[in-house]
Protein backbone atom coordinates (compact mmCIF):
# COMPACT_ATOMS: atom_id res chain seq x y z
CA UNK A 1 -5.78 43.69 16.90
CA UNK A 2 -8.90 41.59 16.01
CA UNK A 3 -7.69 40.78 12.64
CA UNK A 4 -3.96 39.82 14.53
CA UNK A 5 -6.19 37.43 16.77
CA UNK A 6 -8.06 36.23 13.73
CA UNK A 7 -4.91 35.29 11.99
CA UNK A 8 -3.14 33.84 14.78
CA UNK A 9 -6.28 31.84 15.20
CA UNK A 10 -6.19 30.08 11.75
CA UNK A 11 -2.52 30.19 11.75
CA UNK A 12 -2.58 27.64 14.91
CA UNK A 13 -5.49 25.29 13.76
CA UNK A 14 -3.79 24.81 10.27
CA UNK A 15 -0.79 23.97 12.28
CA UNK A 16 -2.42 21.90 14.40
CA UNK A 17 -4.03 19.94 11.05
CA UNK A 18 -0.25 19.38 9.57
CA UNK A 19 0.98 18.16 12.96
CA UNK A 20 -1.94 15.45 13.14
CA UNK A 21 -1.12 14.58 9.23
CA UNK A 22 2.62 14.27 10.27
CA UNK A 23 2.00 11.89 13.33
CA UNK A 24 0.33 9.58 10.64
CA UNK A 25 2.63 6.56 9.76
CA UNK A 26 3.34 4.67 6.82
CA UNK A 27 4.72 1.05 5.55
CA UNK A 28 5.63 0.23 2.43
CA UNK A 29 5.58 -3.76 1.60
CA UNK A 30 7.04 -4.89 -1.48
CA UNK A 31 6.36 -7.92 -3.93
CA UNK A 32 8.18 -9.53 -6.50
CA UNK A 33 6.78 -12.81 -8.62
CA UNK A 34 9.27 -14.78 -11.22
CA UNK A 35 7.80 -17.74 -12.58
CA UNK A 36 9.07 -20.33 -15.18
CA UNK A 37 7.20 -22.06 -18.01
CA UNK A 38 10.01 -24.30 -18.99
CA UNK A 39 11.14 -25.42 -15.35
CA UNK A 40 7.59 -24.96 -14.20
CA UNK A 41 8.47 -23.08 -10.95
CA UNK A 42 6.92 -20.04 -9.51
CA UNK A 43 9.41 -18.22 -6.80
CA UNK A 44 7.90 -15.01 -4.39
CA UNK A 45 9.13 -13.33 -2.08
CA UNK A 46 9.07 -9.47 -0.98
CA UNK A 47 8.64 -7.11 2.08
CA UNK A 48 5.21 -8.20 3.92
CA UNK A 49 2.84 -5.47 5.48
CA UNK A 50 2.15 -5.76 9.25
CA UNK A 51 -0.51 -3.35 10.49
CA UNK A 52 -0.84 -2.83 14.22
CA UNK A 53 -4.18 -0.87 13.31
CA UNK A 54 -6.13 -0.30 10.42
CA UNK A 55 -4.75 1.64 7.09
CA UNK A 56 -5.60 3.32 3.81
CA UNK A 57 -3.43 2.87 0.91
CA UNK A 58 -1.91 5.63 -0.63
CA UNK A 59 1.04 4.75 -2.99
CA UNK A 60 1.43 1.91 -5.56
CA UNK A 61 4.08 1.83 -7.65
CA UNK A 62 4.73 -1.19 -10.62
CA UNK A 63 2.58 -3.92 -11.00
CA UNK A 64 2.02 -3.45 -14.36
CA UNK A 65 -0.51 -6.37 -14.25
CA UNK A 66 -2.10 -5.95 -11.09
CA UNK A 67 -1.63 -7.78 -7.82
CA UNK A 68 -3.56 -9.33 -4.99
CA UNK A 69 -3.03 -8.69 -1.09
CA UNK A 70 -2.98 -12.29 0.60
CA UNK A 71 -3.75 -12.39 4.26
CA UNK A 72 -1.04 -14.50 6.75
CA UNK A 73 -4.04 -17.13 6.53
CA UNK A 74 -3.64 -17.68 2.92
CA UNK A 75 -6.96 -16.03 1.72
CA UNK A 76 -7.06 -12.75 -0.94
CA UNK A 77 -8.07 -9.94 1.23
CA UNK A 78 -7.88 -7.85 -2.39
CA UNK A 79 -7.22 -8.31 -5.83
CA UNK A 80 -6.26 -5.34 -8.47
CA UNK A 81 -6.05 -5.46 -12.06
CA UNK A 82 -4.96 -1.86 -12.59
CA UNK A 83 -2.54 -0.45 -9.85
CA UNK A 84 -4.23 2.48 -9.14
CA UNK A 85 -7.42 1.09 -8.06
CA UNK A 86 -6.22 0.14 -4.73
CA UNK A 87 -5.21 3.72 -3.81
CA UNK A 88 -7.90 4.77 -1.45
CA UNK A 89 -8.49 0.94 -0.18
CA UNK A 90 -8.75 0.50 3.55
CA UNK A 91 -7.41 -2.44 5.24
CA UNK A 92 -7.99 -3.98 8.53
CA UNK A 93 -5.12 -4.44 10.97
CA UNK A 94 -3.19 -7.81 10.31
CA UNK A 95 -0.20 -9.15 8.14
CA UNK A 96 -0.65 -9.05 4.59
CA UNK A 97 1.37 -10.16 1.57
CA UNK A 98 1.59 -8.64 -2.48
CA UNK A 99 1.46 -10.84 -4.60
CA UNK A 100 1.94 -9.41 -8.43
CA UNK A 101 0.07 -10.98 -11.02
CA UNK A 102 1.35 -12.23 -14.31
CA UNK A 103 0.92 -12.71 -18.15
CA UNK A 104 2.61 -15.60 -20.02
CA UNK A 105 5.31 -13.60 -22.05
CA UNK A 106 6.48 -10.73 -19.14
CA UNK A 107 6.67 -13.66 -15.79
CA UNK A 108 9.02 -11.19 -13.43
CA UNK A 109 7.28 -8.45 -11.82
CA UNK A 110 7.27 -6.71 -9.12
CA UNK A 111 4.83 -4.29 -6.85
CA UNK A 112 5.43 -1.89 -3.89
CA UNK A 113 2.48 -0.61 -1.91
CA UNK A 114 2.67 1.86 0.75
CA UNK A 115 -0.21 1.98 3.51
CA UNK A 116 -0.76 5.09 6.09
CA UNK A 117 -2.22 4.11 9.03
């Protein structure tokens, strides 16, 4: 019986930890950059992240050549040159944009970030 009790015991706070992982939500924003040399334009335009509280990020996928996160005032909250750097970073609560960076022969990419929060 002790050992049942025992078992039911770790049984429930394990259950308890996937339940409290489960509540966690996520957001995935998404970037995309084309620019021009011969028309000299640069076009953006993606999914923005809007945090109601802070976040971690845990998922980037593309941006070959990194990417910055731009806050809704225009400054660079964060700037990656390799992807997986920014797994791990925390960000404050507040509206952020990707913005993929580019080299002069590849000038379309694209980024998707997803933040748990």
């Amino acid at each position: 019986m002790r050992h049942f009790m025992l078992g039911l015991a770790c049984a429930s706070t394990l259950s308890v930890g996937m339940i409290s992982e489960s509540l966690a939500e996520r957001q995935t924003a998404t970037g995309t950059r084309i620019e021009s040399q011969e028309y000299s334009t640069s076009r953006n335009w993606g999914r923005q992240l809007d945090l109601p509280q802070s976040g971690k990020i845990v998922r980037v996928m593309d941006g070959t050549y990194g990417f910055q996160l731009v806050r809704a005032d225009g400054t660079v909250a964060a700037d990656f040159l390799f992807p997986e750097d920014a797994i791990g970073t925390e960000l404050a609560a507040g509206r952020y944009q990707l913005l993929p960076l580019v080299c002069q022969k590849h000038q379309h990419h694209h980024v998707e970030v997803t933040v748990e929060y």
